[in-house]
Protein backbone atom coordinates (compact mmCIF):
# COMPACT_ATOMS: atom_id res chain seq x y z
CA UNK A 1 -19.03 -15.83 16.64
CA UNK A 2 -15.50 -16.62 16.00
CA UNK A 3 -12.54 -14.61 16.54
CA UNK A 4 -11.74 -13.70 12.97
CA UNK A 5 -15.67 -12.45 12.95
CA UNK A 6 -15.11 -10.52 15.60
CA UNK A 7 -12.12 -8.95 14.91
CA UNK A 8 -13.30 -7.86 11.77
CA UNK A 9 -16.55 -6.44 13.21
CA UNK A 10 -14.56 -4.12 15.54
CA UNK A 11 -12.51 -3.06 12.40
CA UNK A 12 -15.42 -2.13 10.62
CA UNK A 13 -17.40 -0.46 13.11
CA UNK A 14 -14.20 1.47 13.77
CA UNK A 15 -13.57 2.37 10.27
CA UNK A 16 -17.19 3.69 9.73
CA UNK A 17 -16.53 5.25 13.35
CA UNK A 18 -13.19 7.04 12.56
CA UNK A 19 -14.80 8.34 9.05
CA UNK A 20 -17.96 10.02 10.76
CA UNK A 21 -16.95 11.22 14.13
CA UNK A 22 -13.22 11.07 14.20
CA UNK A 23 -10.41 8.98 15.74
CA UNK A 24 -10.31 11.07 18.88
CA UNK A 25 -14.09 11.39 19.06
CA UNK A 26 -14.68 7.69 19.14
CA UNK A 27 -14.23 5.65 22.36
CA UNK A 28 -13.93 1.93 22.71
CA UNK A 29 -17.09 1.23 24.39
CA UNK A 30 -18.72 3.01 21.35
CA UNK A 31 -16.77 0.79 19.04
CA UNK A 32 -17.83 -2.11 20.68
CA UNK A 33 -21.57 -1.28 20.58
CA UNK A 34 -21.12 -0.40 17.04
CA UNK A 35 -19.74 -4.01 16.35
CA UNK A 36 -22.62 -5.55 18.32
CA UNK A 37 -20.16 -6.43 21.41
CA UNK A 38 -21.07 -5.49 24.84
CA UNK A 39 -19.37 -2.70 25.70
CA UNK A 40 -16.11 -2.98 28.51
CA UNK A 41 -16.08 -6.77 28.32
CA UNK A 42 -13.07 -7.54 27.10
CA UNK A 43 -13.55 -8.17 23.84
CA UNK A 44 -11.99 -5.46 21.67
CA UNK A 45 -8.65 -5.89 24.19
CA UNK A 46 -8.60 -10.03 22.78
CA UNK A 47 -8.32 -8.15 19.21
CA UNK A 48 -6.12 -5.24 20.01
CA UNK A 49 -4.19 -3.76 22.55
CA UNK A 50 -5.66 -0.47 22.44
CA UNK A 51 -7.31 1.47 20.11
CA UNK A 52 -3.98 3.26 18.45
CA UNK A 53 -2.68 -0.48 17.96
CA UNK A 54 -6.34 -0.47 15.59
CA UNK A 55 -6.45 2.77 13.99
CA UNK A 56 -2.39 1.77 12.68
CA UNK A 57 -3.87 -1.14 11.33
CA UNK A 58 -6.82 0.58 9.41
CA UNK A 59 -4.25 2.76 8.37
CA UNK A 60 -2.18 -0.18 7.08
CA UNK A 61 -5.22 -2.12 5.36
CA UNK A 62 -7.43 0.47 4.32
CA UNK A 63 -5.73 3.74 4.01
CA UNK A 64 -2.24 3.17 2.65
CA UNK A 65 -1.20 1.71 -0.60
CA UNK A 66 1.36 -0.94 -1.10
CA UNK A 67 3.81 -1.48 -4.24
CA UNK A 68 1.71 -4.67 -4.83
CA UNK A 69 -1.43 -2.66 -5.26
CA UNK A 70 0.43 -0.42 -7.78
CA UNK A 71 1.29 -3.32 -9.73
CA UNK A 72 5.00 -1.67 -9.51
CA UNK A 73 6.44 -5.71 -9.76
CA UNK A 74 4.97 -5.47 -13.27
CA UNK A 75 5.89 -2.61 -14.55
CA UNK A 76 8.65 -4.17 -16.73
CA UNK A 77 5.37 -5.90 -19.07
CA UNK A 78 5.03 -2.49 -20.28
CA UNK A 79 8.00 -2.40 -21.98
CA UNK A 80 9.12 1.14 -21.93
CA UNK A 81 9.45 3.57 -19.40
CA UNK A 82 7.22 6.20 -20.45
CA UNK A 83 4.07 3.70 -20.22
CA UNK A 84 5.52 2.64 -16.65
CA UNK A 85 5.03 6.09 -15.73
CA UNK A 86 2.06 6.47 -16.73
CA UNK A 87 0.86 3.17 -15.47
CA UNK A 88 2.58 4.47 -11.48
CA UNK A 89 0.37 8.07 -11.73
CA UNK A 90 -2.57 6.43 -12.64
CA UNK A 91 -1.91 4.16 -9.65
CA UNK A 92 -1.87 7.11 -7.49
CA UNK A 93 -5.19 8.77 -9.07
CA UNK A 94 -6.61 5.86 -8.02
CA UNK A 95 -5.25 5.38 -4.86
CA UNK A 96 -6.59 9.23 -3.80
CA UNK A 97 -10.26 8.25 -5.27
CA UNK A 98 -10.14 5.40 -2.78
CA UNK A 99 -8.52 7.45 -0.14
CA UNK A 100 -11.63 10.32 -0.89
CA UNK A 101 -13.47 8.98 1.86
CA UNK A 102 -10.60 8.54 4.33
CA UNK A 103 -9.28 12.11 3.98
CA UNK A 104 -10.47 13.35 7.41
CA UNK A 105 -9.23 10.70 8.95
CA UNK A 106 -5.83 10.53 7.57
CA UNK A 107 -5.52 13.97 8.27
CA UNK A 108 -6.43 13.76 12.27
CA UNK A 109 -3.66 10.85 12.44
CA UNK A 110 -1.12 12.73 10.92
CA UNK A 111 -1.73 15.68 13.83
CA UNK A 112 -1.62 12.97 16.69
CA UNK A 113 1.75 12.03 18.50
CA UNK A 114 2.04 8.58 16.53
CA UNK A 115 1.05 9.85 13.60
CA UNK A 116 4.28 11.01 11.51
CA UNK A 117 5.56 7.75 12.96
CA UNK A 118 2.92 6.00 11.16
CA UNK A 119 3.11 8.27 8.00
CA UNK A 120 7.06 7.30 7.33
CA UNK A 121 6.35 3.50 7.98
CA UNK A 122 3.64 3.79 5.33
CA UNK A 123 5.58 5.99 2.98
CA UNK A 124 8.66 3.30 3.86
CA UNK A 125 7.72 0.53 1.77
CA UNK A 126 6.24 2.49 -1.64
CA UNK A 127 9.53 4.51 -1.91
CA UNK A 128 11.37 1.75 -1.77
CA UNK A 129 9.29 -0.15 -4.18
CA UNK A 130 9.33 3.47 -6.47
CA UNK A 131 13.10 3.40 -6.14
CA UNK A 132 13.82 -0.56 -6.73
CA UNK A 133 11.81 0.26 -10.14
CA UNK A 134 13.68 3.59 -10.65
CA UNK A 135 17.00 1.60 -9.80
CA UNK A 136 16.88 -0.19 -12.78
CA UNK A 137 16.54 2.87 -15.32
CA UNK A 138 19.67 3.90 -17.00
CA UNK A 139 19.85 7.29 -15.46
CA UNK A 140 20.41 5.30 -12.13
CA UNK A 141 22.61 2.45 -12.51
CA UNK A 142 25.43 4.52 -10.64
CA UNK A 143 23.65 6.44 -8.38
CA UNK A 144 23.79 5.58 -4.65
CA UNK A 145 20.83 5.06 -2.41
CA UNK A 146 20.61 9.13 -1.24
CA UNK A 147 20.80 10.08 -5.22
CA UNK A 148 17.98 7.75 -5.79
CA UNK A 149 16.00 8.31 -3.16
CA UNK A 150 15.91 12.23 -4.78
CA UNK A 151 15.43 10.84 -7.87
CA UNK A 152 12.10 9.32 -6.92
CA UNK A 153 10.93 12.30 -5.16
CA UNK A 154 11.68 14.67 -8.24
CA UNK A 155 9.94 12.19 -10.79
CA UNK A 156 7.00 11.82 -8.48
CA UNK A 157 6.63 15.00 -6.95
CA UNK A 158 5.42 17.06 -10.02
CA UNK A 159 2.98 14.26 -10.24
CA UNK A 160 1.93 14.41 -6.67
CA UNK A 161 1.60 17.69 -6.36
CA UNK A 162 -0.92 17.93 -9.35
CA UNK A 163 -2.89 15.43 -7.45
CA UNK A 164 -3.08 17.12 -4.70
CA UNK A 165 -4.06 20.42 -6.70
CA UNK A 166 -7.13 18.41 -7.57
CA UNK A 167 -7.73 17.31 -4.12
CA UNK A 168 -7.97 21.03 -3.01
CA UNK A 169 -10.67 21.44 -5.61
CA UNK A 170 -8.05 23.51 -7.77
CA UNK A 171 -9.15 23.83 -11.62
CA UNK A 172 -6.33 21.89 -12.97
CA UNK A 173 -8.03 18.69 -13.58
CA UNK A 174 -9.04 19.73 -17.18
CA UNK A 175 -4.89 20.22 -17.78
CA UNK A 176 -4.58 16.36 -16.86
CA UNK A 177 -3.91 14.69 -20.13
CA UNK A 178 -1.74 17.24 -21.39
CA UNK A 179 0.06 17.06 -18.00
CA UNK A 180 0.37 13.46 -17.65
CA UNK A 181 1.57 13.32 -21.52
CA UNK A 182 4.58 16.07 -20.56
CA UNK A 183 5.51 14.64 -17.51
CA UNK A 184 5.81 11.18 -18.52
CA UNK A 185 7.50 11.55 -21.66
CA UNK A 186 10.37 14.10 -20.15
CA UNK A 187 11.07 11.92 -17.27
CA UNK A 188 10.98 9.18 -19.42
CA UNK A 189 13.57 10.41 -21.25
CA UNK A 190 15.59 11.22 -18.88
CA UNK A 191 15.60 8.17 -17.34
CA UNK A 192 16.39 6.13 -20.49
CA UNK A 193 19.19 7.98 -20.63
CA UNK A 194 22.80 6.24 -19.94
């Protein structure tokens, strides 16, 4: 098979690894046999220098979300900021129902020694695709990059921390249209404001 072929056979036989048994639980060899490779021949090392170098990539590809997947460089079709919100915390409900199946797994990386390393790189490029769009609101034409970087975390965080009231299996969920409604329409305003 070809190299692309294989690399993404050790990617997916990692992935469905990582999910069941966990990243420290799951050894190279296994990987290998799992992507129909004979184990300690060389082959995963032509793909990946070890298997941190793999899990960060999952992590990259699978796990994390990107501004592109929010849609956050069309945001301005909308027309108005209050639909924009809306438009970014439906983004993130989706992007937990696709994380659902990752959880486990995101949670062991974050407890490893490269994992809050790995956590701010992927957290790097959505706040600063969260703040570019947040930059161009009138509440933030004069602020400088510290302000705005608390500016996204206040707009956001109300939002985020709903979501993850629903993760924990907290009975808010039946709240979330009323929620969503408030929240987006007093940031909103705020934000429109000059």
């Amino acid at each position: 098979m070809s190299r692309v072929n294989t690399r993404d056979r050790i990617i997916q036989a990692a992935l469905k690894l990582f999910v069941e048994q966990g990243y420290q639980k799951s050894s190279i060899a296994r990987i290998e046999t799992e992507a129909g490779l004979v184990p300690r021949a060389g082959a995963f090392y032509r793909h990946f220098e070890s298997k941190q170098a793999l899990v960060e990539e999952i992590a990259r590809s699978y796990i994390s979300e990107t501004p592109g997947e929010f849609g956050l460089d069309r945001l301005a079709d909308f027309g108005d900021t209050r639909s924009e919100l809306v438009a970014i915390a439906l983004g993130y409900e989706a992007a937990m129902a696709r994380q659902k199946p990752f959880l486990r797994l995101i949670e062991e990386i974050r407890l490893l020694d490269f994992g809050a390393d790995l956590q701010e790189e992927l957290n790097t490029e959505m706040m600063a695709g969260l703040a570019a769009w947040i930059a161009g609101k009138p509440a933030a034409r004069h602020l400088s990059s510290e302000q705005l970087m608390v500016l996204v975390i206040s707009v956001f965080g109300g939002w985020l921390f709903y979501l993850s009231m629903v993760r924990q299996g907290a009975a808010v969920e039946p709240l979330r249209d009323a929620l969503l409604d408030e929240w987006a329409t007093r940031w909103a305003s705020m934000l429109d404001k000059a």
